[in-house]
Protein backbone atom coordinates (compact mmCIF):
# COMPACT_ATOMS: atom_id res chain seq x y z
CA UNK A 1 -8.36 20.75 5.76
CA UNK A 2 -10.90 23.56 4.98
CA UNK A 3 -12.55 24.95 8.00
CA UNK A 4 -10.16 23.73 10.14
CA UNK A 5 -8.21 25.36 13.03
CA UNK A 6 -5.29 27.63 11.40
CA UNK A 7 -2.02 26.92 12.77
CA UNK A 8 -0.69 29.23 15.31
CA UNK A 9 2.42 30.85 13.63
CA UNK A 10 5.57 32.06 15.81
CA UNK A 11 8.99 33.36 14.96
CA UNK A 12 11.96 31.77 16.48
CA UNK A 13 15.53 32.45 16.50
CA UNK A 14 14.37 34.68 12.85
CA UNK A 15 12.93 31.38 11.97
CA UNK A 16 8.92 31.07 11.17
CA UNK A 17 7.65 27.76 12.75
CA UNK A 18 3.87 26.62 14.22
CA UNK A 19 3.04 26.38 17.58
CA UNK A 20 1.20 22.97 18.63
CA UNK A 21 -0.59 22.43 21.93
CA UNK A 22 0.45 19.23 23.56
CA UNK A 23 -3.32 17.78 22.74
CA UNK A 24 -2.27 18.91 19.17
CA UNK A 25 1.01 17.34 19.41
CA UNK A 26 -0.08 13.82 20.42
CA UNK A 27 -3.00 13.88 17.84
CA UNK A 28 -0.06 14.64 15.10
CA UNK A 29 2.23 11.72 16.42
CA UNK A 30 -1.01 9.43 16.50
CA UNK A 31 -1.69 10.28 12.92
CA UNK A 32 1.84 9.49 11.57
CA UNK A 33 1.97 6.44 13.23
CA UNK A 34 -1.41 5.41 11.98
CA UNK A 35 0.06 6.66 8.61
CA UNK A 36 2.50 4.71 8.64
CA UNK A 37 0.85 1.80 9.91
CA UNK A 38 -1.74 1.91 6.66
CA UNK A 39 1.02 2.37 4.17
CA UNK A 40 2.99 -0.46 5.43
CA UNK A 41 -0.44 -2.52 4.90
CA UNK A 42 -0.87 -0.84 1.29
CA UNK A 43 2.72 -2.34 0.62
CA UNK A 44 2.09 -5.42 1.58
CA UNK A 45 -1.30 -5.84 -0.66
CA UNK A 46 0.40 -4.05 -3.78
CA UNK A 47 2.97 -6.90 -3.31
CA UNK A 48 -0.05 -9.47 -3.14
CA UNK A 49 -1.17 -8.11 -5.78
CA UNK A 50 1.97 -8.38 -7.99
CA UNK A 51 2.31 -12.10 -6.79
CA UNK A 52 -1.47 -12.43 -7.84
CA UNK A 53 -1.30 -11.09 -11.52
CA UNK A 54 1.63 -13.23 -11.93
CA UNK A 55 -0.25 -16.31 -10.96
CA UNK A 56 -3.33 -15.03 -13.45
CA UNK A 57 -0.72 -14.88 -16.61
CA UNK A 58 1.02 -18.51 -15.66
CA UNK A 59 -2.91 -19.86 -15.21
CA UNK A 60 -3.72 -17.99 -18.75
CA UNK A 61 -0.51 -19.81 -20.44
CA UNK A 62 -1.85 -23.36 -18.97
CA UNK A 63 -4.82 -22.76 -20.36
CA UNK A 64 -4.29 -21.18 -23.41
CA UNK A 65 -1.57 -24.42 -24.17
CA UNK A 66 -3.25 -27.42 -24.74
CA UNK A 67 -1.24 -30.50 -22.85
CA UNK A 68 -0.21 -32.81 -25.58
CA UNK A 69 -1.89 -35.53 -26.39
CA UNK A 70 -0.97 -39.05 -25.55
CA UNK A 71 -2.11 -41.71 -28.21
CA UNK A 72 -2.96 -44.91 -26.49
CA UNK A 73 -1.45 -47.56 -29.25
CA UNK A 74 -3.79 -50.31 -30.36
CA UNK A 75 -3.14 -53.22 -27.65
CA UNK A 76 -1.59 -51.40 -24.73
């Protein structure tokens, strides 16, 4: 995110890690659930999707077969 606030880097037990206020904190936790709200939605239309395109190619093989033709005979 360019321009945005640079993390706050510590050192802890010789390990580097980032230092969140709690404000910061709950914003991250809303973000991955809202995350992971919109990719269970994008899921769920990419299978829609599949279930669509496979309705378009059985509707283009209806079509593109003509139904036989039933001859009516003479006195029927």
């Amino acid at each position: 995110m360019a321009g945005g606030p640079q993390p706050r880097r510590i050192t802890l037990g010789g390990h580097e890690a980032v230092a969140l206020t709690v404000r910061e904190y709950e914003q991250l936790i809303a973000s991955r659930r809202q995350i992971g709200g919109q990719s269970a939605r994008v899921r769920v239309l990419a299978q829609q999707v599949k279930r669509t395109e496979q309705l378009l190619r059985d509707l283009e093989t209806l079509v593109a077969v003509p139904p036989p033709h039933h001859r009516r005979e003479p006195g029927s």
